[in-house]
N, C-alpha and C. Protein backbone atom coordinates (compact mmCIF):
# COMPACT_ATOMS: atom_id res chain seq x y z
N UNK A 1 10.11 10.96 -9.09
CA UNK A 1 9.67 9.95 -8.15
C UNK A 1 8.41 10.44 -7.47
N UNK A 2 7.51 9.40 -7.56
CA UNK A 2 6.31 10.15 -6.27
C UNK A 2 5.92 9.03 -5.73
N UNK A 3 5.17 8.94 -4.06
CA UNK A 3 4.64 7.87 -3.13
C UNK A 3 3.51 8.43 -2.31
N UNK A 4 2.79 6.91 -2.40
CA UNK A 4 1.73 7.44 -1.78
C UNK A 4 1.61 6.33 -0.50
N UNK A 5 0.76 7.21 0.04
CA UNK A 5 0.70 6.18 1.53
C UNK A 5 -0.76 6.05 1.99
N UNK A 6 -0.99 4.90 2.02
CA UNK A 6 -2.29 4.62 1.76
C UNK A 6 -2.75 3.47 3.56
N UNK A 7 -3.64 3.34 3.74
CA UNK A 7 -4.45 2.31 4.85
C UNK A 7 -5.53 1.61 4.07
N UNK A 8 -5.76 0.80 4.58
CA UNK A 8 -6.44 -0.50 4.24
C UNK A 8 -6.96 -1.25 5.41
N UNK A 9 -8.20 -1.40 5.19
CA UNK A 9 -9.46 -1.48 6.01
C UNK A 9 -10.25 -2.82 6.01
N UNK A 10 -10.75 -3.88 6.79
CA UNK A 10 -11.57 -5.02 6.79
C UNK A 10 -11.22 -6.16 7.62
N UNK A 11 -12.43 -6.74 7.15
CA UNK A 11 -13.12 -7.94 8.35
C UNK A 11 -12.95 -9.42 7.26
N UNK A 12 -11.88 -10.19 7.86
CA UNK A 12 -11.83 -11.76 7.33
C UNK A 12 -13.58 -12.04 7.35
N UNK A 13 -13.59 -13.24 6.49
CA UNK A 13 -14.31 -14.27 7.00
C UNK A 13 -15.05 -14.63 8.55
N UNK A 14 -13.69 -15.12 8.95
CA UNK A 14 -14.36 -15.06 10.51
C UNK A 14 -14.43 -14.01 11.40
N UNK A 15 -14.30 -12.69 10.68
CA UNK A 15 -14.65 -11.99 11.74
C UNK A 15 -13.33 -10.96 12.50
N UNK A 16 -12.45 -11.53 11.88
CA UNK A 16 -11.19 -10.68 12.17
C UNK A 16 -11.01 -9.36 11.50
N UNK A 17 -10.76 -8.23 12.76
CA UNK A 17 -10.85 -7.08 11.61
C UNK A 17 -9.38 -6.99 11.19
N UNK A 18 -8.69 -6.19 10.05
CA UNK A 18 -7.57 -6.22 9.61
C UNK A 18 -7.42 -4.79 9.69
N UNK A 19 -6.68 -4.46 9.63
CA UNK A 19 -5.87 -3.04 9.01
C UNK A 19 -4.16 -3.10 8.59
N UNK A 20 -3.92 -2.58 7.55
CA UNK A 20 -2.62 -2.47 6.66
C UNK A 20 -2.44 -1.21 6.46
N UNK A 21 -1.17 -0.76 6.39
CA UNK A 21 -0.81 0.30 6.24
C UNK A 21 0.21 0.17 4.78
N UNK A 22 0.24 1.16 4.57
CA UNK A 22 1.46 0.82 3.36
C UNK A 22 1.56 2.15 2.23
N UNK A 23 2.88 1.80 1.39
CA UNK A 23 2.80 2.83 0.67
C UNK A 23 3.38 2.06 -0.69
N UNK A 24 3.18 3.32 -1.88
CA UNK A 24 3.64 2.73 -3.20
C UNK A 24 4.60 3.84 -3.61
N UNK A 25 6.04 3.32 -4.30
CA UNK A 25 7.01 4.30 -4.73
C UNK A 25 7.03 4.28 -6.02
N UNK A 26 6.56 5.20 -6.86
CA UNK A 26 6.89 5.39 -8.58
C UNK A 26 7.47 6.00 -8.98
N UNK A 27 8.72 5.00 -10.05
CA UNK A 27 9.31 6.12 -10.58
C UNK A 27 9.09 6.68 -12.22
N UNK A 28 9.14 7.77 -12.80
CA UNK A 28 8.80 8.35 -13.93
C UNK A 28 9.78 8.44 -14.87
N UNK A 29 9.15 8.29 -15.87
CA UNK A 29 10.34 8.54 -17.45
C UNK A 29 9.38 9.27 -18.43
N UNK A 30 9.86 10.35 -18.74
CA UNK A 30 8.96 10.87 -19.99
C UNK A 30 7.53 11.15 -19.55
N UNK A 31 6.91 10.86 -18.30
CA UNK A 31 5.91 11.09 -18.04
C UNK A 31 5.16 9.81 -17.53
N UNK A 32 5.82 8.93 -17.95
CA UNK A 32 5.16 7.52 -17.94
C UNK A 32 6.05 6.56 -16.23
N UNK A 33 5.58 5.73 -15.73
CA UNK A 33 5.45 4.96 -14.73
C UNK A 33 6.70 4.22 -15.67
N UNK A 34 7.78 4.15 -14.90
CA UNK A 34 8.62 2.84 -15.23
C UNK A 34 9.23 1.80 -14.52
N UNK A 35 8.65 2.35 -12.98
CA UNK A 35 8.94 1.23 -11.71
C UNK A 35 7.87 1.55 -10.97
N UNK A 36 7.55 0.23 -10.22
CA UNK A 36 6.72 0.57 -8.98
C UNK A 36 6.66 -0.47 -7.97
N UNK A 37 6.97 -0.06 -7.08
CA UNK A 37 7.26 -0.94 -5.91
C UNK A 37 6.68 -0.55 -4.82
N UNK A 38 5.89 -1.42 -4.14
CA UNK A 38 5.03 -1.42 -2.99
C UNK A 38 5.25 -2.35 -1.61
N UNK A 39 5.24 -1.47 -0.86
CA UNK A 39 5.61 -2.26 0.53
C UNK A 39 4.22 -1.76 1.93
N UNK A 40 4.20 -3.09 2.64
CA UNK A 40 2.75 -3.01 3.14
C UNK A 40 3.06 -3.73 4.60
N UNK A 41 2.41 -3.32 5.50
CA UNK A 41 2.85 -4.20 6.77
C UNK A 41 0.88 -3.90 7.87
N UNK A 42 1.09 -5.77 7.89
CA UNK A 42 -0.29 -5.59 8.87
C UNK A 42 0.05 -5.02 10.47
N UNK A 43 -0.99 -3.86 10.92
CA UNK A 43 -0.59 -3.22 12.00
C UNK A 43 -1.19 -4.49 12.86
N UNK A 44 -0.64 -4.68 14.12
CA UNK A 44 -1.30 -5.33 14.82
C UNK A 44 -1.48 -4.44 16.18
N UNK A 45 -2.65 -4.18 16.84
CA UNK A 45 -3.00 -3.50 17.73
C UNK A 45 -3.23 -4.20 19.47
């Protein structure tokens, strides 16, 4: 199994800045990716 945890950065259209946080969980077979599931939530400040 490995996860990564990642942020995410930007400005809508009008001007709204965004930020997301989130991470991705993979799981391995033989070397190869055989699930991956990602979960993400907008921070609001």
């Amino acid at each position: 199994m490995g996860v990564s945890e990642w942020t995410l950065t930007g400005t809508t259209t009008s001007g709204v800045r965004l930020e997301v946080r989130g991470t991705d969980h993979y799981e391995f077979r033989a070397g190869k990716v055989v699930r991956k599931d990602a979960y993400w939530k907008i921070v609001e400040k």
